[in-house]
N, C-alpha and C. Protein backbone atom coordinates (compact mmCIF):
# COMPACT_ATOMS: atom_id res chain seq x y z
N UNK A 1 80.08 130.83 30.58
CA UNK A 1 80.31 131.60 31.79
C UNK A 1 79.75 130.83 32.98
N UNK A 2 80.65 130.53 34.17
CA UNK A 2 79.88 130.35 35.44
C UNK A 2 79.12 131.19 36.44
N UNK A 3 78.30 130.13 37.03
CA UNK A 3 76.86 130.71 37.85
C UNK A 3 77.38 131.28 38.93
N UNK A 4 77.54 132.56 38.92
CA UNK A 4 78.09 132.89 40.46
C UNK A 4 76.98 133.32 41.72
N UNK A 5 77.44 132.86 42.83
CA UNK A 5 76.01 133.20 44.10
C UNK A 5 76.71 134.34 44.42
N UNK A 6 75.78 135.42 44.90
CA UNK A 6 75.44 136.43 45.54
C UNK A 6 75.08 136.87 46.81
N UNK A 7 75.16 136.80 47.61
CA UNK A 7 74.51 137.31 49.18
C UNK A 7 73.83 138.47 49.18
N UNK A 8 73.28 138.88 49.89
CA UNK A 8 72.80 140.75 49.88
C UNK A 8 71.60 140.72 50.78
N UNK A 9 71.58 141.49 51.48
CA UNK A 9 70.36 142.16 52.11
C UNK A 9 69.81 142.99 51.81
N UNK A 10 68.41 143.08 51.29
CA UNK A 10 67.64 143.96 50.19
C UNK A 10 66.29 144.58 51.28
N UNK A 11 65.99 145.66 50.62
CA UNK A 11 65.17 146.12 51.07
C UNK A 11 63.74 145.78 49.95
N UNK A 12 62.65 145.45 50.06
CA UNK A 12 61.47 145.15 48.96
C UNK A 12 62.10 145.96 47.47
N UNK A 13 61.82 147.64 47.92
CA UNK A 13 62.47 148.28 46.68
C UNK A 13 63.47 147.84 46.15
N UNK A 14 64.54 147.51 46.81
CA UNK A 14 66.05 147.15 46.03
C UNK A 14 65.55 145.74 45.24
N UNK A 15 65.10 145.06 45.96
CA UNK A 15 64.70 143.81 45.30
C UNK A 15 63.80 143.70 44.13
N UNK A 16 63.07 144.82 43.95
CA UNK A 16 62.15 144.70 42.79
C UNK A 16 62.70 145.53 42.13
N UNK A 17 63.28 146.37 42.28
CA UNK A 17 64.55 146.91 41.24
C UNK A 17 65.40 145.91 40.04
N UNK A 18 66.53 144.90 41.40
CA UNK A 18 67.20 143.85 40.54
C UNK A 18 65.69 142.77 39.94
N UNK A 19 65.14 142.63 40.35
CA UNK A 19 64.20 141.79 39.22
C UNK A 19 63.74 142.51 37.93
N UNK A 20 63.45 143.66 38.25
CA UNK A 20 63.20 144.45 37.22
C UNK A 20 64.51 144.46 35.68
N UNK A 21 65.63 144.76 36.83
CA UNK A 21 66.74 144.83 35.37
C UNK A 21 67.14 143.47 34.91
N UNK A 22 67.07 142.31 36.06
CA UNK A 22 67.32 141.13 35.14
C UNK A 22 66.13 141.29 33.92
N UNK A 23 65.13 141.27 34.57
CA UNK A 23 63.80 140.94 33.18
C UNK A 23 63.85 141.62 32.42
N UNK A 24 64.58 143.32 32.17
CA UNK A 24 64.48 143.97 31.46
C UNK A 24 65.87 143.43 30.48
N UNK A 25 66.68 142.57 30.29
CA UNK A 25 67.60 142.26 29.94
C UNK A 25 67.63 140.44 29.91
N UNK A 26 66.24 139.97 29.83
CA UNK A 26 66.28 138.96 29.77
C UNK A 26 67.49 137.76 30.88
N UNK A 27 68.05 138.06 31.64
CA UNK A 27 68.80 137.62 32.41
C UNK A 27 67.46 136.35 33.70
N UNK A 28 68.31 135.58 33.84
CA UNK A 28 67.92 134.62 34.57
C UNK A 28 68.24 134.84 35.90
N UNK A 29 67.19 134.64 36.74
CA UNK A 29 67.82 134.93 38.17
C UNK A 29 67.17 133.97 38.96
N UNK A 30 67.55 133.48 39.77
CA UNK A 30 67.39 132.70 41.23
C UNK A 30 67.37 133.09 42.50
N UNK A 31 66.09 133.57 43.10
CA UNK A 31 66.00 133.98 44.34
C UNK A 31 66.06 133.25 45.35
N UNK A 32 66.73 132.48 46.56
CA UNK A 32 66.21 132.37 47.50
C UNK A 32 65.95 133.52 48.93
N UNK A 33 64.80 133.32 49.51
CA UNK A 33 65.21 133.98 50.64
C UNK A 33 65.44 133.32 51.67
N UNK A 34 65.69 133.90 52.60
CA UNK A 34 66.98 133.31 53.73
C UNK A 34 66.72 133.93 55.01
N UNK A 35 66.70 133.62 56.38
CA UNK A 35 66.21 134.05 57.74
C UNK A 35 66.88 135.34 58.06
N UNK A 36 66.52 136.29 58.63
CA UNK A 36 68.28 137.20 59.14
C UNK A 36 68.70 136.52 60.72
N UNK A 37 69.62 136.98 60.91
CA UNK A 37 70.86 136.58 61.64
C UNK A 37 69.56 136.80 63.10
N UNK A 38 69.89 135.38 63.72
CA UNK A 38 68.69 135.55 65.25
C UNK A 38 69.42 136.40 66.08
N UNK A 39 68.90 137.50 67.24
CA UNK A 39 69.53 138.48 68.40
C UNK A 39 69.79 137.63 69.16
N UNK A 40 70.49 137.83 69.79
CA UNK A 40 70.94 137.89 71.15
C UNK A 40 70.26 138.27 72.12
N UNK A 41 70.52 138.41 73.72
CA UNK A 41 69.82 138.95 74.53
C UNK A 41 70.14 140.50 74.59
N UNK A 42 71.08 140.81 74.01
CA UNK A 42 71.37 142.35 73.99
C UNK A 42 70.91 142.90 72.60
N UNK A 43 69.86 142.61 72.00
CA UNK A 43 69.71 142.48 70.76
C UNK A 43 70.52 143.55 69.50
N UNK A 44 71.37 142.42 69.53
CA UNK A 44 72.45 142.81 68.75
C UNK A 44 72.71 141.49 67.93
N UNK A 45 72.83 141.94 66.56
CA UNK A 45 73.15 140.57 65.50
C UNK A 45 74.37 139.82 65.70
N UNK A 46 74.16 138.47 65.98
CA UNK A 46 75.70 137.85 65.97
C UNK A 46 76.01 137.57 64.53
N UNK A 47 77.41 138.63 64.30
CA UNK A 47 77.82 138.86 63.47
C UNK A 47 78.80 137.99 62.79
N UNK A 48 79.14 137.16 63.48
CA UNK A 48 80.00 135.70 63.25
C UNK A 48 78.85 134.15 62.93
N UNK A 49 77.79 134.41 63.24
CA UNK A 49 77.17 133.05 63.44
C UNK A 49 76.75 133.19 62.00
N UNK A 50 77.37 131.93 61.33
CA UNK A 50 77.07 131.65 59.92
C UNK A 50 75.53 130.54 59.79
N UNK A 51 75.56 129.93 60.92
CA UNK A 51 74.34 129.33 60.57
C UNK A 51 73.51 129.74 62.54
N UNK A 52 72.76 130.37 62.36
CA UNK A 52 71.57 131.05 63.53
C UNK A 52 70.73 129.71 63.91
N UNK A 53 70.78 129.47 65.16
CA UNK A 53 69.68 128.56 65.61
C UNK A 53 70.72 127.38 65.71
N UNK A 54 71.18 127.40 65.48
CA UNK A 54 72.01 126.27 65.38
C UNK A 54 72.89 125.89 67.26
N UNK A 55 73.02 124.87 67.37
CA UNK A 55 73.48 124.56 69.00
C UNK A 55 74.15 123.10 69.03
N UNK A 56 75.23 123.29 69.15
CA UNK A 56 76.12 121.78 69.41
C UNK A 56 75.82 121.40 70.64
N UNK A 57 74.97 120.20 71.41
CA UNK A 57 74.74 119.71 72.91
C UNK A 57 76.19 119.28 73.41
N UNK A 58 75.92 119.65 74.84
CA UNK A 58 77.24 119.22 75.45
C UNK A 58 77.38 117.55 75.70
N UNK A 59 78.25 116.95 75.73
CA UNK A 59 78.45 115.37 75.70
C UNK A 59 78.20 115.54 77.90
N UNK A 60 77.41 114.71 78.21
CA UNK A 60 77.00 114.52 79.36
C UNK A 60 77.86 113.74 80.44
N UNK A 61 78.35 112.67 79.85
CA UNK A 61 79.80 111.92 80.38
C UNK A 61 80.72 112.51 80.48
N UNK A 62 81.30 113.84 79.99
CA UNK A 62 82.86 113.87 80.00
C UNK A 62 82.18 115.05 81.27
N UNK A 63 83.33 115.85 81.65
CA UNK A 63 83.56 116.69 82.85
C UNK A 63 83.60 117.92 82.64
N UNK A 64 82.55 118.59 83.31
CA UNK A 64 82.97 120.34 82.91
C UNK A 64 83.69 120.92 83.15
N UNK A 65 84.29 121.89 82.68
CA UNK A 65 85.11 123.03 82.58
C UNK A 65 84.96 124.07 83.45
N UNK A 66 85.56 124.17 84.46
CA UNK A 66 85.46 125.42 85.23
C UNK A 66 84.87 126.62 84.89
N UNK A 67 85.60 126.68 83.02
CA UNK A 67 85.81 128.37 82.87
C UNK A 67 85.07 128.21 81.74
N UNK A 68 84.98 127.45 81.08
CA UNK A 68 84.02 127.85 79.60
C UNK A 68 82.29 127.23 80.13
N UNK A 69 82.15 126.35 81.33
CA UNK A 69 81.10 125.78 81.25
C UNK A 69 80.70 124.79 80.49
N UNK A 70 81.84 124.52 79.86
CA UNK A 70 81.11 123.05 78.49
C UNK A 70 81.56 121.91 79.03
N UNK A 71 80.78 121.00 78.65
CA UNK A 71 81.41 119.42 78.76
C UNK A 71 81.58 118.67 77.32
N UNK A 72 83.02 118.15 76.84
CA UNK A 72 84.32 118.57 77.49
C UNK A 72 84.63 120.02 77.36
N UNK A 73 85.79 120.54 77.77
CA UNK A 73 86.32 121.48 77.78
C UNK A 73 86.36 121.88 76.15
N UNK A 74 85.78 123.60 76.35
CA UNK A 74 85.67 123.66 74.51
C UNK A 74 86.96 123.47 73.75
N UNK A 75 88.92 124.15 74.91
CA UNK A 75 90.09 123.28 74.28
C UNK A 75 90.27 122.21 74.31
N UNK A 76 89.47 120.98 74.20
CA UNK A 76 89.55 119.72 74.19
C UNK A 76 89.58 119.18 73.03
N UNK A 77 90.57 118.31 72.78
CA UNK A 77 90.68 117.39 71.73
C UNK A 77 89.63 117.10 70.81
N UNK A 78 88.57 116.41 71.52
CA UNK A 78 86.96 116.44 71.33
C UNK A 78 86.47 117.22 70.55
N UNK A 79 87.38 118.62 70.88
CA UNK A 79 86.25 119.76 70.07
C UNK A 79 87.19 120.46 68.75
N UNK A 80 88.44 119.99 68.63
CA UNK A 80 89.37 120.23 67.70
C UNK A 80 89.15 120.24 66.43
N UNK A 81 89.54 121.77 65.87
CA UNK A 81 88.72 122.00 64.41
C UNK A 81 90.08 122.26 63.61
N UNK A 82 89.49 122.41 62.17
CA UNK A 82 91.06 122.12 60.72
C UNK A 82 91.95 123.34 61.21
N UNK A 83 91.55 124.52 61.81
CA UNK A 83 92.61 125.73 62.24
C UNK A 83 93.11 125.81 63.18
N UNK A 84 92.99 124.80 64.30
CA UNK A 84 93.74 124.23 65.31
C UNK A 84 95.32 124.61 65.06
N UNK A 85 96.37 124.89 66.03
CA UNK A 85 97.57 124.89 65.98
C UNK A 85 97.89 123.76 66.62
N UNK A 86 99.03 122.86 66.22
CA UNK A 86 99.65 121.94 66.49
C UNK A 86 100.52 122.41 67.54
N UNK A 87 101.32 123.07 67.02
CA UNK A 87 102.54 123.72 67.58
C UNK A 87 102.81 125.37 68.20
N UNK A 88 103.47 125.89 68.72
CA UNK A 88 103.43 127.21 69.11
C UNK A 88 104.39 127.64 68.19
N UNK A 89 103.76 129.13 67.89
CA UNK A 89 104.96 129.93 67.13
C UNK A 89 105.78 130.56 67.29
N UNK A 90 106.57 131.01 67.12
CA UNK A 90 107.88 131.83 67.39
C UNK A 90 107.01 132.91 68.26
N UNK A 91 107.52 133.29 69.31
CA UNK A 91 107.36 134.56 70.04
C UNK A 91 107.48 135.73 69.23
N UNK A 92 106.74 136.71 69.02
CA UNK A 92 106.43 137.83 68.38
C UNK A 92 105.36 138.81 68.78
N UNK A 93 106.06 140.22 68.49
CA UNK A 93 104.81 141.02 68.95
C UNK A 93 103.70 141.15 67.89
N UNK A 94 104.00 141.07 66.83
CA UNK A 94 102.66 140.59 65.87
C UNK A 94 101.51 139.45 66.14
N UNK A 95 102.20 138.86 66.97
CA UNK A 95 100.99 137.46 67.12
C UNK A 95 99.65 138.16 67.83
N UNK A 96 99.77 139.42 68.13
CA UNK A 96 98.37 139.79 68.61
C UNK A 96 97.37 139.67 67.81
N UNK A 97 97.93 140.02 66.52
CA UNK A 97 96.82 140.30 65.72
C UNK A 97 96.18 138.20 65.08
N UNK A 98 97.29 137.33 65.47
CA UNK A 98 96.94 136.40 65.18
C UNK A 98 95.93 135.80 66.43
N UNK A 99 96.53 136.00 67.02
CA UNK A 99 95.58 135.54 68.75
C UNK A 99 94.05 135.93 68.51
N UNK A 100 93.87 136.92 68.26
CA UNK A 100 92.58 138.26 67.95
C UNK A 100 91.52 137.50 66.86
N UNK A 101 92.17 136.72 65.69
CA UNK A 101 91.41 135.86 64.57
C UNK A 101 91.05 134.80 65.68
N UNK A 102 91.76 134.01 66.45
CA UNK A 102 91.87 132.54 66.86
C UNK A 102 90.49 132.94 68.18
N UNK A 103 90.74 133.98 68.20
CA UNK A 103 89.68 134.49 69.83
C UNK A 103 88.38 134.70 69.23
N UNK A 104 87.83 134.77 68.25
CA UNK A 104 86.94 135.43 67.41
C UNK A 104 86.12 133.58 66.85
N UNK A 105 87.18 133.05 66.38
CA UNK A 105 86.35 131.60 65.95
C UNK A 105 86.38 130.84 67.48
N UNK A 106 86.87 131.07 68.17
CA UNK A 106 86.32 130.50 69.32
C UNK A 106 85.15 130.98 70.23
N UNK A 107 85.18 132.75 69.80
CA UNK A 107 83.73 132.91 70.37
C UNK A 107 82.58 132.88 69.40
N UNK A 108 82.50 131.86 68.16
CA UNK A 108 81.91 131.59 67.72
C UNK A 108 81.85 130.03 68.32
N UNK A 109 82.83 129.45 68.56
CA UNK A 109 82.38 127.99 69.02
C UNK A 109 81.61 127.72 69.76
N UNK A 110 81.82 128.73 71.42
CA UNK A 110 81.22 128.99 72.15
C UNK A 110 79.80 129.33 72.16
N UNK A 111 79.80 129.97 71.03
CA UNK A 111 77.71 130.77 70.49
C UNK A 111 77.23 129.47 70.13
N UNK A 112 77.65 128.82 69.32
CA UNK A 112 77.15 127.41 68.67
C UNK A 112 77.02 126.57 69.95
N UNK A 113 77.54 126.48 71.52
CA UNK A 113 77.09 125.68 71.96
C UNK A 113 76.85 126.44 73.23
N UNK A 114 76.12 127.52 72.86
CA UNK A 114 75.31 128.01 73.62
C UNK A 114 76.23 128.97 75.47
N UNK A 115 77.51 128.66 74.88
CA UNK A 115 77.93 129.33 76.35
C UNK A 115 77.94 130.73 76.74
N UNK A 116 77.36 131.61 75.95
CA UNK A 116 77.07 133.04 76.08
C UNK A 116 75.91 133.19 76.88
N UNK A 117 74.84 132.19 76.93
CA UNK A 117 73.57 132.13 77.33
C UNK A 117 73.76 131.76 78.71
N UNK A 118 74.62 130.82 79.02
CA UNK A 118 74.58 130.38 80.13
C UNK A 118 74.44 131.26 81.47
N UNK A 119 73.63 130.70 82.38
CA UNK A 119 73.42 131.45 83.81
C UNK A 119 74.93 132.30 84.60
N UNK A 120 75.72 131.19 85.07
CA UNK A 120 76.96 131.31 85.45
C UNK A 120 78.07 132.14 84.49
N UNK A 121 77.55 132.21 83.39
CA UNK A 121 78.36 133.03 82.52
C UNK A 121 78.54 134.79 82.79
N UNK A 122 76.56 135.01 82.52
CA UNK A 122 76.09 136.16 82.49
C UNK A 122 76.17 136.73 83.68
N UNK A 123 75.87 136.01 84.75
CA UNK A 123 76.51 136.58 86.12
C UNK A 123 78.02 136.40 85.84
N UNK A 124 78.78 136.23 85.70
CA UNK A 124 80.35 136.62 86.06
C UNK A 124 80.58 137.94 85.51
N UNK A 125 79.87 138.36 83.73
CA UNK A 125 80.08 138.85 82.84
C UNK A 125 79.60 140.13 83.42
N UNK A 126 78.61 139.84 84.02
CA UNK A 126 77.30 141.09 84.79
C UNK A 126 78.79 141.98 86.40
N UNK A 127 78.80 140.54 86.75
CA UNK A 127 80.07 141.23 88.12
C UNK A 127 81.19 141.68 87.42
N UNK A 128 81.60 141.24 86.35
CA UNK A 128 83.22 142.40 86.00
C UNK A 128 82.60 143.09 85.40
N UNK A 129 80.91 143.12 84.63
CA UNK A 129 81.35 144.97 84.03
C UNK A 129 80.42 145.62 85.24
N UNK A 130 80.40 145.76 86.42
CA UNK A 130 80.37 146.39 87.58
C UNK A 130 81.23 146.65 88.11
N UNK A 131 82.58 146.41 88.22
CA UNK A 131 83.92 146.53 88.17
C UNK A 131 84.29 147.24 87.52
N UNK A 132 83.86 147.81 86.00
CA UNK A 132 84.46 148.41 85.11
C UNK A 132 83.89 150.08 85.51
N UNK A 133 84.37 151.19 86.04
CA UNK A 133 83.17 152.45 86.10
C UNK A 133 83.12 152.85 84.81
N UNK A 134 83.70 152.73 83.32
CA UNK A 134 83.30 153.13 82.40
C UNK A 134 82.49 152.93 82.14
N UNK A 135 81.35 151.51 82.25
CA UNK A 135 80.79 150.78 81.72
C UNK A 135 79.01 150.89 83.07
N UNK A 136 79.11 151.92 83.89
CA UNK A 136 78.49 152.07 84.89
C UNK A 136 77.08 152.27 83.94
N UNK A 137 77.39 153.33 83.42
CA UNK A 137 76.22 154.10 82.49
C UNK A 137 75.79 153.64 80.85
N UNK A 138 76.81 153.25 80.70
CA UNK A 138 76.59 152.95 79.25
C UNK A 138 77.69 151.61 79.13
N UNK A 139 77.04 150.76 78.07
CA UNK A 139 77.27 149.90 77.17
C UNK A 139 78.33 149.93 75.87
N UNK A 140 79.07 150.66 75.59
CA UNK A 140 78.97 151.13 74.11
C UNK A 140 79.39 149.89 73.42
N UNK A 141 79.89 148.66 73.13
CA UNK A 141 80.63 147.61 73.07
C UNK A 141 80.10 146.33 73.10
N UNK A 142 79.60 145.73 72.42
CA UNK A 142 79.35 144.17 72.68
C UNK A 142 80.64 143.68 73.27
N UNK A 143 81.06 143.20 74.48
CA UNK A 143 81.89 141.95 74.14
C UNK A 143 81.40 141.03 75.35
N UNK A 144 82.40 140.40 75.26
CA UNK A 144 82.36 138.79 75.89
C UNK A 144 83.46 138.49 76.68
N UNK A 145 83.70 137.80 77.34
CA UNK A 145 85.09 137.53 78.67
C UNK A 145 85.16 135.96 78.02
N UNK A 146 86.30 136.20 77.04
CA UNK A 146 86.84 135.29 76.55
C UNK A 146 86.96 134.08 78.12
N UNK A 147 86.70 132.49 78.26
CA UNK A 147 87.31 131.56 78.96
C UNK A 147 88.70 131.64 79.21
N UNK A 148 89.31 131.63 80.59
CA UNK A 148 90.80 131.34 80.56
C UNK A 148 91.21 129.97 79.85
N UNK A 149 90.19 129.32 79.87
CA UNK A 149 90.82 127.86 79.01
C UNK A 149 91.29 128.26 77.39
N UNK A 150 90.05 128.82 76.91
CA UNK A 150 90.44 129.54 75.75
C UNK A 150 91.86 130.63 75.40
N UNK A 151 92.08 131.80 76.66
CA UNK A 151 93.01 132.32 76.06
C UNK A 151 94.26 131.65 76.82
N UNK A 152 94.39 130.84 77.28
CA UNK A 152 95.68 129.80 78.05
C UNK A 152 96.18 129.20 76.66
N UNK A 153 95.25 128.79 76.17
CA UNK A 153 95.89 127.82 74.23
C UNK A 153 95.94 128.89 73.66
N UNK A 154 95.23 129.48 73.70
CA UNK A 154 95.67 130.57 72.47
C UNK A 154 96.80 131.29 72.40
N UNK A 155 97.49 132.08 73.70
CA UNK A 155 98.47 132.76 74.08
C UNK A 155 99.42 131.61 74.53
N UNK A 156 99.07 129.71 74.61
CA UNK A 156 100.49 128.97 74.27
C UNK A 156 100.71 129.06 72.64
N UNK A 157 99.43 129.18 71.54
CA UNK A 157 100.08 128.92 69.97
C UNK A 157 100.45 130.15 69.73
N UNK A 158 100.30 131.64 69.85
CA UNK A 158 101.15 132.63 69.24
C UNK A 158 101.23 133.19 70.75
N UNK A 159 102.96 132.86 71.38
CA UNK A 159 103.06 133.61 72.81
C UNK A 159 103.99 135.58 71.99
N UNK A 160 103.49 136.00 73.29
CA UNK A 160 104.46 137.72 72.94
C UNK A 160 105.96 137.23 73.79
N UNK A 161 106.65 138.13 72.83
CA UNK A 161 108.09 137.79 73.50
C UNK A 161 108.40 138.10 74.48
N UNK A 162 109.37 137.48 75.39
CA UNK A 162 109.84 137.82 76.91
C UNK A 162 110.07 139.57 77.22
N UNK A 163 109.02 139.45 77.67
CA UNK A 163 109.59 141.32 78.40
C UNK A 163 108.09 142.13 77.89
N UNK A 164 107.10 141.29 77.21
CA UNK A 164 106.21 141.79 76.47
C UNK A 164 104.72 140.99 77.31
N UNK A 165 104.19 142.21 77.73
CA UNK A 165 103.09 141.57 78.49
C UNK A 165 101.68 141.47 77.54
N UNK A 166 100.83 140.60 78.10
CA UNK A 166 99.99 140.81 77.16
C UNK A 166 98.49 141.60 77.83
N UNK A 167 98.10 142.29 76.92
CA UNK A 167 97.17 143.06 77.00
C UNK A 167 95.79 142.58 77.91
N UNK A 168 95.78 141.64 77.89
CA UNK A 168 93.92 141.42 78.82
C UNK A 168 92.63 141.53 78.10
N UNK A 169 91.88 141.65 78.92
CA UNK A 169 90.81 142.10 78.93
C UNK A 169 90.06 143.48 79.50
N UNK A 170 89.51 144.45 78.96
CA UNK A 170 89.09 145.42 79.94
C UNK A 170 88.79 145.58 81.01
N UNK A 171 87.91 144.38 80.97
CA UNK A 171 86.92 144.21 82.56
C UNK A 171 88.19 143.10 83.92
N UNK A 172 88.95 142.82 83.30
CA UNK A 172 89.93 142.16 83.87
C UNK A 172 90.80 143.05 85.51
């Protein structure tokens, strides 16, 4: 039989529980423990960041980006990962839900090199949800104001068909 890994977040009790029934059953087990997920400034777990602490530096020579703040631009060649689209896809109203995956690993790219943190960010982010009156009193929502650089590629690899607008952003 193969060794399969496990993930889990245990509480002491739960954990001396499963040690208990491996040993009570002679079973072999391998513990490591492992950091939890670092907060944010809204302390809220980033729920995408597979490795915490972690920070890609910006390359100092190339030219920043208006809208994401990175140097190069985070759609830059430079920064091109294996789920990259080559090509655009057929126009469809389903591609939302593909756009929505592609927006999600990019605001993970973005966490990894730190552009959530940024000064110029949090003020823009701070002036549209002052703009928003839902958002006057309460929070209820983590999000983030995706880069126009970001959703410009994204909405060229899965565009909505002619006559079909696309949705935005709230604070937009």
């Amino acid at each position: 039989m193969s060794d399969k890994k496990v993930t889990m977040e245990l509480s002491d009790l739960q954990l001396e529980t499963i040690k208990n029934l491996f040993g009570h059953n002679d079973w072999e087990i391998k513990i490591l423990m492992t950091l939890l997920a670092l907060k944010t400034d809204n302390n809220e777990e980033d729920e995408d960041d597979d490795q915490p602490g972690f920070v890609i530096q910006q390359d100092p020579s190339q030219v920043e980006c208006r809208y994401c703040f990175y140097k190069p631009c985070i759609t830059d060649e430079q920064n091109r990962q294996m789920w990259w689209h080559g090509q655009s896809e057929v126009p469809h109203q389903r591609n939302s839900s593909l756009r929505k995956e592609h927006y999600k690993r990019f605001w993970t790219m973005l966490l990894h090199r730190g552009a959530w943190n940024d000064d110029r960010y949090i003020v823009m982010k701070s002036d549209a949800k002052t703009r928003d009156h839902r958002t006057q009193r309460f929070d209820w929502h983590k999000r983030d104001i995706m880069p126009k650089c970001v959703v410009t590629l994204v909405r060229c690899w899965f565009p909505n068909p002619g006559g079909f607008t696309y949705m935005g952003h709230m604070w937009e």
